[in-house]
Protein backbone atom coordinates (compact mmCIF):
# COMPACT_ATOMS: atom_id res chain seq x y z
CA UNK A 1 -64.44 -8.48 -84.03
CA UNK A 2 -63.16 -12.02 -83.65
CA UNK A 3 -61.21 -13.25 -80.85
CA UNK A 4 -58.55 -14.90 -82.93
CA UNK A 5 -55.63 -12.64 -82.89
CA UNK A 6 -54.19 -13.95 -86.41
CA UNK A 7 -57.70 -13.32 -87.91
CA UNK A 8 -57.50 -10.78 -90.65
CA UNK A 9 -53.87 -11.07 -90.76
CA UNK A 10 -52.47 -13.75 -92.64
CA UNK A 11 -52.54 -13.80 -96.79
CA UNK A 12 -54.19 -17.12 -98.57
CA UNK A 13 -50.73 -18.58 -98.82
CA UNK A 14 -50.88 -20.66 -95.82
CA UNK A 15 -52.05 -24.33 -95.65
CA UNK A 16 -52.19 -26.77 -92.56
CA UNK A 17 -49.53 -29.05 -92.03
CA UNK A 18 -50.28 -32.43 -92.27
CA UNK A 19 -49.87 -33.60 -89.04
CA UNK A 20 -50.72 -37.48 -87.93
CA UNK A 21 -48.82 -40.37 -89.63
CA UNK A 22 -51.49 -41.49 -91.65
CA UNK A 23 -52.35 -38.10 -93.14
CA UNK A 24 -48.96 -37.89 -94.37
CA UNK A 25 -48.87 -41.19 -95.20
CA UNK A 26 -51.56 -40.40 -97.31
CA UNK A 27 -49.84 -37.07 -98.54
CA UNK A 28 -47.11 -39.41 -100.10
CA UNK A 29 -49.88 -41.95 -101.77
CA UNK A 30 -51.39 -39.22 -103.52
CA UNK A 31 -47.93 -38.15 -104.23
CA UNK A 32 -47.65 -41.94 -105.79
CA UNK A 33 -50.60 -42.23 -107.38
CA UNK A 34 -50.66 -38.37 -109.19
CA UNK A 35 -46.98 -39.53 -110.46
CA UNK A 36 -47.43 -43.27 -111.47
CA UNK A 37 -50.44 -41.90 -113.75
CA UNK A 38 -48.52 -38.75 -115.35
CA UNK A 39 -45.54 -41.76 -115.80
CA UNK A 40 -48.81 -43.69 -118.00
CA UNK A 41 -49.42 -41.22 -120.10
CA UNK A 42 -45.84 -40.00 -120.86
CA UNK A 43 -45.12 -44.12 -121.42
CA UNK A 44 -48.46 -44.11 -123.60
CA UNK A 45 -47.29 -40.81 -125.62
CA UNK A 46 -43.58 -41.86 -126.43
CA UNK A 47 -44.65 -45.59 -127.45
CA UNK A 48 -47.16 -43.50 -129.66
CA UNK A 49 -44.17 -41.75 -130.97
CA UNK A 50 -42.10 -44.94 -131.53
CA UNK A 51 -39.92 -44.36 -128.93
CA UNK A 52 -38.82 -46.95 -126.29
CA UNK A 53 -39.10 -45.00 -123.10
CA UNK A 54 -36.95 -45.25 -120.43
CA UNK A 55 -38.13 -45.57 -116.59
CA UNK A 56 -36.42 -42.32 -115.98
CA UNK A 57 -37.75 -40.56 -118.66
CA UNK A 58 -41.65 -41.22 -117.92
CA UNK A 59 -40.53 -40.30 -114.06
CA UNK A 60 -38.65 -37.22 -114.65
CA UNK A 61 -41.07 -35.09 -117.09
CA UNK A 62 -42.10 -31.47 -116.09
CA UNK A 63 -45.75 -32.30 -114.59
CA UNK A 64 -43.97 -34.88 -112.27
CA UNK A 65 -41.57 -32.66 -111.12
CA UNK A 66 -44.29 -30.04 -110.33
CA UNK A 67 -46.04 -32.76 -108.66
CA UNK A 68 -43.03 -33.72 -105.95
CA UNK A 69 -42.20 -30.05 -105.40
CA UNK A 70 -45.90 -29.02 -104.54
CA UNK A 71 -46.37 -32.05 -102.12
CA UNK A 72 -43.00 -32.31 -100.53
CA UNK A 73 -43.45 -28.93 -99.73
CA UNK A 74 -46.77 -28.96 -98.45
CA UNK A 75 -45.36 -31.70 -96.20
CA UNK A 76 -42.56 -29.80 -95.14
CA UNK A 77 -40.58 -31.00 -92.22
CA UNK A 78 -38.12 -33.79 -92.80
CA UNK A 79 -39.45 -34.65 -96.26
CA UNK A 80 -38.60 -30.55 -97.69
CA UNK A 81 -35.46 -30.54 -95.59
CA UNK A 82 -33.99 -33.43 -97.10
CA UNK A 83 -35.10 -32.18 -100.42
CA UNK A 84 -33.42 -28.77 -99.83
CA UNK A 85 -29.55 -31.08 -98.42
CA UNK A 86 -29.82 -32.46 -101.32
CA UNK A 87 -30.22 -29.89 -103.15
CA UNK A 88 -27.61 -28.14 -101.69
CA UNK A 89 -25.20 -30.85 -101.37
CA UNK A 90 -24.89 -32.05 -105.12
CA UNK A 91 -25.02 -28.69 -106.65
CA UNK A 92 -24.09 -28.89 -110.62
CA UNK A 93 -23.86 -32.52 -110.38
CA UNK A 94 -27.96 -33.17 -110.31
CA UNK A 95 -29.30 -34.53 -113.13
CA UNK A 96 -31.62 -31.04 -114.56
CA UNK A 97 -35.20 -32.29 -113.62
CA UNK A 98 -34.12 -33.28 -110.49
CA UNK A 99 -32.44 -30.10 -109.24
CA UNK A 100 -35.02 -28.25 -110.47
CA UNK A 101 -37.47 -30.05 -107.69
CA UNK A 102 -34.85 -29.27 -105.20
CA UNK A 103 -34.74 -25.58 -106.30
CA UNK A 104 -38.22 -25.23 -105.95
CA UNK A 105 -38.16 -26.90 -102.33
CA UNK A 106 -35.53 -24.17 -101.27
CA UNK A 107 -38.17 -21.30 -101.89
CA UNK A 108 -41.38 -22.89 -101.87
CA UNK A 109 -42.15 -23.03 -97.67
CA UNK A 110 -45.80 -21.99 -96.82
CA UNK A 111 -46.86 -21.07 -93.94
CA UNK A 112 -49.36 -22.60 -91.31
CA UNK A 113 -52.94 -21.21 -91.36
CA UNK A 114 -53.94 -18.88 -88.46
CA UNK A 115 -55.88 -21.39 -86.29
CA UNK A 116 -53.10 -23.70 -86.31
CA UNK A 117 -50.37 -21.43 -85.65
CA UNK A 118 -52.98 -20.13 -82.61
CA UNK A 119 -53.41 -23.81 -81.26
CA UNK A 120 -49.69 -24.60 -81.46
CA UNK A 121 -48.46 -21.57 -79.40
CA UNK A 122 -51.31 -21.85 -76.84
CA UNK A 123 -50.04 -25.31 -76.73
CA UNK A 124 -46.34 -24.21 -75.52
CA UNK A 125 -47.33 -20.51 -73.76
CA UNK A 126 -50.75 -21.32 -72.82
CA UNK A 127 -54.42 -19.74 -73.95
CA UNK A 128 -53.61 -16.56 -72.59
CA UNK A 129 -49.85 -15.98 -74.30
CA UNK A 130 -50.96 -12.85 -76.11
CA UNK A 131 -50.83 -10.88 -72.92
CA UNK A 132 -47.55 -11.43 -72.35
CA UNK A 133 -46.58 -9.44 -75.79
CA UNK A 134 -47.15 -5.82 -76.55
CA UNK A 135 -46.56 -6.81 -80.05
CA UNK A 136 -46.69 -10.21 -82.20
CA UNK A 137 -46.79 -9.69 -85.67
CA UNK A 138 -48.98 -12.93 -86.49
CA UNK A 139 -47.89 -12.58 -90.24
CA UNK A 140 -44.16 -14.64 -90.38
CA UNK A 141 -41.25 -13.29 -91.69
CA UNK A 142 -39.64 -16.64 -92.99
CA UNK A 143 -40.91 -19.65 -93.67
CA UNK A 144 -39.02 -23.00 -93.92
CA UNK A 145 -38.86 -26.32 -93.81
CA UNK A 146 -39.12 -27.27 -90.26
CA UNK A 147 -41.02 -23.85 -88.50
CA UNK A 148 -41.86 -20.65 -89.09
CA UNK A 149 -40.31 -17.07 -87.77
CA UNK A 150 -42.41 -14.66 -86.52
CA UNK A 151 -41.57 -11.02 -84.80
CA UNK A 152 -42.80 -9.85 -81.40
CA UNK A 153 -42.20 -7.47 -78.89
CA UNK A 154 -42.27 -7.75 -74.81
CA UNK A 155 -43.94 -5.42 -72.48
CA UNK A 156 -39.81 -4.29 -71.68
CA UNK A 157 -38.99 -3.49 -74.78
CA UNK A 158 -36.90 -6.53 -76.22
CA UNK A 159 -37.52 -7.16 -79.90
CA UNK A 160 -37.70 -10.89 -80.66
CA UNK A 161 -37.74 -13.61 -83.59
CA UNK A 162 -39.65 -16.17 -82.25
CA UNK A 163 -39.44 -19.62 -84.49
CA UNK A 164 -42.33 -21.76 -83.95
CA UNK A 165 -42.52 -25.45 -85.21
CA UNK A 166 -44.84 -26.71 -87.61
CA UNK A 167 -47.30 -29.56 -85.51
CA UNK A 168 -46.29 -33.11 -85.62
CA UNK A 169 -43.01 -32.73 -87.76
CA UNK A 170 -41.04 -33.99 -84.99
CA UNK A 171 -43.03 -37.47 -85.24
CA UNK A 172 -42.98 -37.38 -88.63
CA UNK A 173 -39.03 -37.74 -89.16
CA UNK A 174 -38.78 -41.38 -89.34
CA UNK A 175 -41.66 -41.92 -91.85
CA UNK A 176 -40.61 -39.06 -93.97
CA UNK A 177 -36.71 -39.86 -94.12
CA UNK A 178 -38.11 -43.74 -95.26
CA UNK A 179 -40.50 -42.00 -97.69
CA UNK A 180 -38.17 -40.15 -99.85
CA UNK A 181 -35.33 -42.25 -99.90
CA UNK A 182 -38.48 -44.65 -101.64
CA UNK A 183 -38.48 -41.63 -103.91
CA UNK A 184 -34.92 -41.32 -105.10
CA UNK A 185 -35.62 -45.32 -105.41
CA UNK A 186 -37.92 -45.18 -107.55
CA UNK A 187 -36.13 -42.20 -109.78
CA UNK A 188 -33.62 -45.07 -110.65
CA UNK A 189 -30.84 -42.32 -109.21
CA UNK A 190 -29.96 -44.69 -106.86
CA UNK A 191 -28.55 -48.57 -106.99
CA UNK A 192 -30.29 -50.93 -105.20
CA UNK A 193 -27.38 -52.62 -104.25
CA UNK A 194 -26.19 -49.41 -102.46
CA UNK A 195 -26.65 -49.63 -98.39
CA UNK A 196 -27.71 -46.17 -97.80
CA UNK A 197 -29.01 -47.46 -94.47
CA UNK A 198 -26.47 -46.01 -92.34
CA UNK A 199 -26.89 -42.59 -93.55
CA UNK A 200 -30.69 -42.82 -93.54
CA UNK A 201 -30.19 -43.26 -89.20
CA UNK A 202 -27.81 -40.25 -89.45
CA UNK A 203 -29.89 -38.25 -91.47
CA UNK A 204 -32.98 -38.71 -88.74
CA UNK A 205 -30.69 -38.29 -85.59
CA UNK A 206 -29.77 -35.00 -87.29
CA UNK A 207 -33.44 -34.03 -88.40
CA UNK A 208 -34.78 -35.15 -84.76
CA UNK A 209 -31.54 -32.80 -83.22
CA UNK A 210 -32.68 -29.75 -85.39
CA UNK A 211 -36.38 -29.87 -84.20
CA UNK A 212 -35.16 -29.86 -80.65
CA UNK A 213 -35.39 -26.08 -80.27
CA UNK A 214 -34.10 -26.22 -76.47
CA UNK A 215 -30.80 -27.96 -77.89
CA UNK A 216 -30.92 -25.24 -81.11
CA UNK A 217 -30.92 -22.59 -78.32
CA UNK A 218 -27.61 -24.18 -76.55
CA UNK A 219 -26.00 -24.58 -80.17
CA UNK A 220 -26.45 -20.63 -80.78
CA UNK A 221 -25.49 -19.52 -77.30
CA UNK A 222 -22.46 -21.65 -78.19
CA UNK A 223 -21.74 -19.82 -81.21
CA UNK A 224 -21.59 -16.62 -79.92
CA UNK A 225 -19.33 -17.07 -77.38
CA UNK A 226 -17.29 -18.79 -80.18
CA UNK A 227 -17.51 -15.62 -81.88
CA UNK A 228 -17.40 -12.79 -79.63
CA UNK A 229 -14.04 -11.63 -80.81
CA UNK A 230 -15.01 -11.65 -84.67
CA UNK A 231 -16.65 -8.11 -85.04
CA UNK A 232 -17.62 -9.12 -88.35
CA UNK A 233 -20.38 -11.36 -87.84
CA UNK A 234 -23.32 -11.11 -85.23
CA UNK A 235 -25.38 -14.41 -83.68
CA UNK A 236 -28.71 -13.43 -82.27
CA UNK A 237 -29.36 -14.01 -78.04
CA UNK A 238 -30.98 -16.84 -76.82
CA UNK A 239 -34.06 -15.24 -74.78
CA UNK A 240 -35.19 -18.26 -72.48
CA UNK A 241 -38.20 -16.76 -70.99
CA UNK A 242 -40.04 -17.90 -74.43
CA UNK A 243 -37.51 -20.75 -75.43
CA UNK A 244 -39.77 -24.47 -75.43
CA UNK A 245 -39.13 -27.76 -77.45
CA UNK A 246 -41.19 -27.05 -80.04
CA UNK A 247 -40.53 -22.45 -79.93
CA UNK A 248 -37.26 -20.91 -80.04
CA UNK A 249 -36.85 -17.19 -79.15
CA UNK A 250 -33.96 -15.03 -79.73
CA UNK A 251 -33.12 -11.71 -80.26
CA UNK A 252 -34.26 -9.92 -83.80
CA UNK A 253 -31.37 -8.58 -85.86
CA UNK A 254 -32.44 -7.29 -88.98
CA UNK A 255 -30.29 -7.99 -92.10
CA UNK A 256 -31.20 -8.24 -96.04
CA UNK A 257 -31.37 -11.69 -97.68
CA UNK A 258 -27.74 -12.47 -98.73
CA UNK A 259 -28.71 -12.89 -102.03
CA UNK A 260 -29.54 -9.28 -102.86
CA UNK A 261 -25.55 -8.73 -102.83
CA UNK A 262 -25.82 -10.06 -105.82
CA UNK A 263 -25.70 -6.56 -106.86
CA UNK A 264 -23.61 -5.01 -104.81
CA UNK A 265 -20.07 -3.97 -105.50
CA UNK A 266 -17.21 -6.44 -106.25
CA UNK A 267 -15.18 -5.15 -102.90
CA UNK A 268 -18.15 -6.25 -100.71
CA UNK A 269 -19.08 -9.40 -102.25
CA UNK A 270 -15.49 -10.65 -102.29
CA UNK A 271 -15.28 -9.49 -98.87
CA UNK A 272 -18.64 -11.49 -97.03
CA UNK A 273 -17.46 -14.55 -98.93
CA UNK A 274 -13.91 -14.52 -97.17
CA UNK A 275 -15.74 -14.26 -93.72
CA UNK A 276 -18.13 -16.83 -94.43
CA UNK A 277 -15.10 -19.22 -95.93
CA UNK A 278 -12.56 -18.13 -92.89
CA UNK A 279 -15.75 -19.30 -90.43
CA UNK A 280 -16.32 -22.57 -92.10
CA UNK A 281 -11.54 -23.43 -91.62
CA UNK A 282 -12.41 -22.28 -87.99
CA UNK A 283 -15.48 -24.72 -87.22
CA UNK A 284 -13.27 -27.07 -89.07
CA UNK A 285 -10.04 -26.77 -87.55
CA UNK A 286 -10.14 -24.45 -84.48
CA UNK A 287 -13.60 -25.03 -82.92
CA UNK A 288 -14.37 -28.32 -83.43
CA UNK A 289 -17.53 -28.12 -84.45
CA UNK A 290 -20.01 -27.18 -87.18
CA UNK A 291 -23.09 -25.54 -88.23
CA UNK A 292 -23.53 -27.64 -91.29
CA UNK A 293 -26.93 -26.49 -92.89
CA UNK A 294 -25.50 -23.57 -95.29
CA UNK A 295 -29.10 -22.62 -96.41
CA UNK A 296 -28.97 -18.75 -97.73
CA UNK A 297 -31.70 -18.11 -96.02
CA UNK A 298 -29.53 -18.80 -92.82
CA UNK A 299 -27.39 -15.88 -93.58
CA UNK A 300 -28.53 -11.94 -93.11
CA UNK A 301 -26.39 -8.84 -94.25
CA UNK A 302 -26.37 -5.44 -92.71
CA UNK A 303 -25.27 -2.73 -95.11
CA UNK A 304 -25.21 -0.16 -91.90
CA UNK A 305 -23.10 -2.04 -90.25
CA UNK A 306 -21.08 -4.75 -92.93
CA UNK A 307 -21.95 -7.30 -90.79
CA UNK A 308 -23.25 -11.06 -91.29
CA UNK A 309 -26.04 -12.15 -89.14
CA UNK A 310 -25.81 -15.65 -88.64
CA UNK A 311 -29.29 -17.80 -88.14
CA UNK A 312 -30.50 -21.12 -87.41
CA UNK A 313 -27.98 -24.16 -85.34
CA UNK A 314 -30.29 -26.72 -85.24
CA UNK A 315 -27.59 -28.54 -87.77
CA UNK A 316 -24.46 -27.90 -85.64
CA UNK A 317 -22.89 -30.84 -84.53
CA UNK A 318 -19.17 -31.73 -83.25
CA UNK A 319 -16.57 -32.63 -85.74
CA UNK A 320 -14.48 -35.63 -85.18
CA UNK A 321 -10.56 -35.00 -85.27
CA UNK A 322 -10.31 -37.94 -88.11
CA UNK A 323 -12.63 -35.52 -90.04
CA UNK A 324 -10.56 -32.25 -89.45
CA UNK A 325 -7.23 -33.90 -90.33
CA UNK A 326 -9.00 -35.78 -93.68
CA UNK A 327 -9.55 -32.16 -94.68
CA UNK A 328 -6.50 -31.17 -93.72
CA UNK A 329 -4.57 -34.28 -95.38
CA UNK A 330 -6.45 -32.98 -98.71
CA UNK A 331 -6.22 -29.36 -98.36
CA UNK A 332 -1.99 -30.26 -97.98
CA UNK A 333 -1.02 -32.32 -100.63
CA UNK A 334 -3.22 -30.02 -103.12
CA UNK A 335 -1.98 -27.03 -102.08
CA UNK A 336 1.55 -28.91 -102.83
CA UNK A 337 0.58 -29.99 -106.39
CA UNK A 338 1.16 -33.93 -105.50
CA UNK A 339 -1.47 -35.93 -107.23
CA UNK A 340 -0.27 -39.36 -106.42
CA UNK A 341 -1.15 -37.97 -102.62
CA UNK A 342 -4.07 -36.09 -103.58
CA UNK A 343 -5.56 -39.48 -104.74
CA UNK A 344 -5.11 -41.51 -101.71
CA UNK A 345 -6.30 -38.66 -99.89
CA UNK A 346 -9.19 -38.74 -102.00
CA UNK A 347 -10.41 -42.63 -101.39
CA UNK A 348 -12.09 -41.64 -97.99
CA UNK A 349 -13.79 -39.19 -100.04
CA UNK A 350 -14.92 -41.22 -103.44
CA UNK A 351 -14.44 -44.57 -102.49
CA UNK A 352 -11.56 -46.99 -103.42
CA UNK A 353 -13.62 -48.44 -106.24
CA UNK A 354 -13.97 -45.17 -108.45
CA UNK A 355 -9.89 -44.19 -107.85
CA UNK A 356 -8.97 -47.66 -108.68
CA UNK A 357 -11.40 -48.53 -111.06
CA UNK A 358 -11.51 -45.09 -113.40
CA UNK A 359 -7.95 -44.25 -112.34
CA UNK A 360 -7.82 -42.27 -115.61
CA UNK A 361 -10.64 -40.20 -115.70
CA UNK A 362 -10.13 -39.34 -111.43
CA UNK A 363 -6.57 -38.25 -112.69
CA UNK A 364 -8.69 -35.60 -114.87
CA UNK A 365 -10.38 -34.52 -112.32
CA UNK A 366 -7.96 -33.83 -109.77
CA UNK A 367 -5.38 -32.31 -112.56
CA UNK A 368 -8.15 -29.48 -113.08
CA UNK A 369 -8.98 -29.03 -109.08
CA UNK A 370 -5.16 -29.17 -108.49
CA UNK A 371 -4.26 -26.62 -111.37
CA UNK A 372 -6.85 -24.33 -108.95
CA UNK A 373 -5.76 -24.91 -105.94
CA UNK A 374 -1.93 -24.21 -106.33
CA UNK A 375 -2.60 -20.80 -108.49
CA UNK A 376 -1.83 -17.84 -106.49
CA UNK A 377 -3.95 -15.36 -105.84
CA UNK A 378 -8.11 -14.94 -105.58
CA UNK A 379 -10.22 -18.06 -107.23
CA UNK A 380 -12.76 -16.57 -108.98
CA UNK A 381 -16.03 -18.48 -108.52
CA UNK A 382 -17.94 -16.70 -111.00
CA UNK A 383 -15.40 -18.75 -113.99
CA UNK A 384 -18.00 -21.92 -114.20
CA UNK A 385 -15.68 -23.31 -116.73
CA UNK A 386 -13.87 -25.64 -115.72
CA UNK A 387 -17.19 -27.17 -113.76
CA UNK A 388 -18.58 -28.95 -116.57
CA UNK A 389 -15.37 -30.56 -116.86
CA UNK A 390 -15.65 -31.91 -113.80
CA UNK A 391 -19.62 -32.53 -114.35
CA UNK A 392 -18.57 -34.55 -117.26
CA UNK A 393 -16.35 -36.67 -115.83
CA UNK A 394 -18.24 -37.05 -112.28
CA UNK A 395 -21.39 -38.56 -113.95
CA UNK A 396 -19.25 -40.84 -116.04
CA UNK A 397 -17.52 -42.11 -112.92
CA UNK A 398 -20.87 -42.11 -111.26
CA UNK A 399 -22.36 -44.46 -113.86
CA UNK A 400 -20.66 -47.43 -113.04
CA UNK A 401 -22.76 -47.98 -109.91
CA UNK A 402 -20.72 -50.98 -108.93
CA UNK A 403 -17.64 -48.10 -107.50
CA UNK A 404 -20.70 -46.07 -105.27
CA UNK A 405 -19.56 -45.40 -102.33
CA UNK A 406 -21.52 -43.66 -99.19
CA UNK A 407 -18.93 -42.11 -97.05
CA UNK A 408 -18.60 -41.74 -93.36
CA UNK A 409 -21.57 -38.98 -91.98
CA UNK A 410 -19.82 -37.06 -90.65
CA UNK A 411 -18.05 -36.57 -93.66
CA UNK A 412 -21.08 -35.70 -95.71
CA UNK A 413 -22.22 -33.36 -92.81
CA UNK A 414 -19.55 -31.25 -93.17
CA UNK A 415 -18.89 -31.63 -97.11
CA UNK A 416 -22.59 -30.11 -97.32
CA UNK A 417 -20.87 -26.94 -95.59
CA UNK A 418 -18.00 -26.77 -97.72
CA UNK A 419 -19.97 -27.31 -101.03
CA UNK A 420 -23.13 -24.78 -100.33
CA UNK A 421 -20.71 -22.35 -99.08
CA UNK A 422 -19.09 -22.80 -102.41
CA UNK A 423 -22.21 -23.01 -104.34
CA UNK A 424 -23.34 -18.91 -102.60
CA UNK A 425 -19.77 -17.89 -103.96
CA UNK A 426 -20.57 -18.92 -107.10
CA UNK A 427 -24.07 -17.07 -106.42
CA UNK A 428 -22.12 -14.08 -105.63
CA UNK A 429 -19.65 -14.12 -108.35
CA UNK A 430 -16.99 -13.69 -105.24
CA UNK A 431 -13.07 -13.70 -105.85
CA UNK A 432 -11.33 -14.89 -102.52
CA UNK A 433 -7.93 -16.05 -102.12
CA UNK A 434 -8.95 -19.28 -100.48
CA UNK A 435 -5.32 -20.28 -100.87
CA UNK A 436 -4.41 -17.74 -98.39
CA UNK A 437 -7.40 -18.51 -96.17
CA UNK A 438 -6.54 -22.01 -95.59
CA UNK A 439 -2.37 -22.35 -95.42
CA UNK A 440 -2.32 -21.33 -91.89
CA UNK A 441 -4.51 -24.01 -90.89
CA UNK A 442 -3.43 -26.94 -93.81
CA UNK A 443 0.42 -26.16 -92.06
CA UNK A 444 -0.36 -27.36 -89.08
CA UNK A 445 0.79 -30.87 -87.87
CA UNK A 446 -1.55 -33.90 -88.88
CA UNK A 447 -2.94 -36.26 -86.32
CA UNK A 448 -0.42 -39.22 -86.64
């Protein structure tokens, strides 16, 4: 019988993370190379047709997309992270070949093979760690894009998710942030003359804050005491004895994937999507700061109980008070039906060069969002509707790439929140009366 305790135990699906600069370096050159030659032969095959293909085209086709999904998430770390924000962030507004790389990157994680995930923990708990566990269930239980979540169990008793980081992602950040920006370059989905610098640093201080696990660990002790008094949702224990930089351990609360309420009655889906919406106004207004990675697979429902089990911090991060009143600026003056003010309002948001510059079709858009926002009564996110509307007009805006505009971070940070909370509403066909939800907090005086 073999020494390894992961021997025997793990299915074929896990691979070994790349883990040195130059072997990821060389991850994204094959990446390259696979897609400049499938971009050849779809040139070669529509000049054969007597087309005139466009760079987009020959980028975008099916094998292509197969190939970045398949790489990016063998990578994992910051490269399948910032595939999965992205993902979540634009929602409908991706172009279709594009989203459905992103898609794949939100369920696509493998795991690492069983002699790395052995060298990695003997690296943080030492050779002998396996002693100091009646039970450790070397198979995980979720996989992502930045470590792995395993169950154990102590010699006392205690029940534990331990999350263990995948080898050298934490180095990796830099490289991998540069790498896939080169990406979106070369997709022609982004203007050259757009400085995305600024939010490339952002994006790495943020990627190099969630691999931090002993930080992660403060963020959901945090949490918890922020939500003692809210019986509806639960935030799993920090357990320190096993907490390291690169391991996290906390206590195990079990929960179905919130997903599966898909099915579930109306009543209980409209009722986990007012929680989840009354938590984000709170982090927004009251608390002052945000867990903004709204991931699915971060949330956990107990039928037993009705509660939400809330996972993974490593994206929480303060919210400035120019941020909260922005919101709260917006929230106002739609909930009072004035355009004019929703529009200036709005140029934080979109930039002063798309309000200005497409006055007409912006007026469109926030006639439709406005005619929502001041109905009374629940919003019903299943009615997609009036989103291609807004879809329509977006990407018309969008094409004049002379009125881009990247707005503030910390912005974006917490627009990702607000938008994928939106987007697992729409997943759960939910009716809330977010009208209701938010007036308490949108009457409040604004910041002079």
């Amino acid at each position: 019988m073999s020494d390894n305790p992961f021997d025997g135990q793990l299915d074929s699906g896990g691979r070994t993370v790349p883990r040195g600069r130059l072997s990821r370096l060389g991850q994204f050159g094959r990446l390259a190379g696979g897609v400049a030659g499938g971009m050849v032969a779809e040139g070669a095959r529509r000049i054969a047709d007597g087309e005139r293909p466009r760079m987009r085209d020959m980028l975008l086709t099916p094998g292509n997309v197969t190939k970045v999904a398949d790489r990016l998430s063998h990578l994992r770390g910051a490269a399948m992270k910032l595939g999965q924000m992205i993902s979540m962030d634009a929602g409908d507004m991706l172009p279709p070949e594009l989203a459905e790389i992103m898609a794949r990157l939100r369920e696509n994680a493998h795991h690492m093979r069983p002699q790395q995930l052995q060298k990695v923990l003997a690296s943080q708990w030492g050779a002998n760690w396996r002693t100091r566990f009646r039970q450790f269930d070397a198979r995980p239980i979720a996989a992502a894009s930045i470590g792995q979540v395993h169950k154990a169990v102590t010699h006392d008793g205690r029940e534990l998710a331990i999350k263990v980081q995948y080898p050298g992602v934490r180095e990796s950040i830099d490289a991998d942030v540069d790498n896939v920006a080169t990406l979106l370059r070369m997709s022609g989905l982004l203007p050259r003359e757009l400085d995305i610098a600024p939010l490339l640093a952002d994006a790495k201080r943020q990627l190099a804050e969630e691999t931090a696990y002993r930080r992660e660990g403060e963020q959901m002790a945090l949490f918890g005491q922020l939500l003692a008094d809210t019986p509806e949702v639960v935030v799993p224990a920090l357990d320190s004895e096993f907490t390291t930089d690169s391991v996290l351990a906390m206590s195990f609360l079990p929960g179905k994937p919130i997903e599966t309420l898909e099915s579930a009655p109306q009543d209980v889906r409209n009722s986990v999507m007012r929680v989840l919406m009354s938590l984000v106004l709170r982090e927004l207004f009251e608390f002052g700061v945000m867990q903004t990675d709204p991931n699915f697979a971060n949330y956990r429902y107990q039928p037993d109980s009705g509660r939400l089990v809330l996972l993974d911090f490593g994206a929480a991060r303060p919210v400035a008070m120019e941020t909260s009143e922005a919101y709260r600026r917006l929230l106002r003056t739609g909930f009072a039906g004035n355009r004019d003010a929703v529009r200036t309002a709005a140029v934080g948001f979109i930039g002063p060069g798309a309000v200005h510059g497409h006055r007409e079709r912006i007026d469109a858009m926030l006639d439709i969002v406005i005619g929502e926002m001041t109905r009374e009564g629940p919003f019903d996110f299943g009615d997609r509707q009036f989103v291609s509307v807004l879809r329509d007009e977006g990407m018309a805006v969008a094409a004049d790439r002379a009125t881009w505009h990247v707005p503030p971070s910390d912005l974006l940070f917490v627009q990702r929140k607000v938008s994928g909370t939106a987007l697992l509403a729409a997943r759960l066909k939910a009716r809330v009366d977010v009208r209701a939800l938010a007036l308490p907090w949108v009457e409040q005086p604004v910041a002079p």
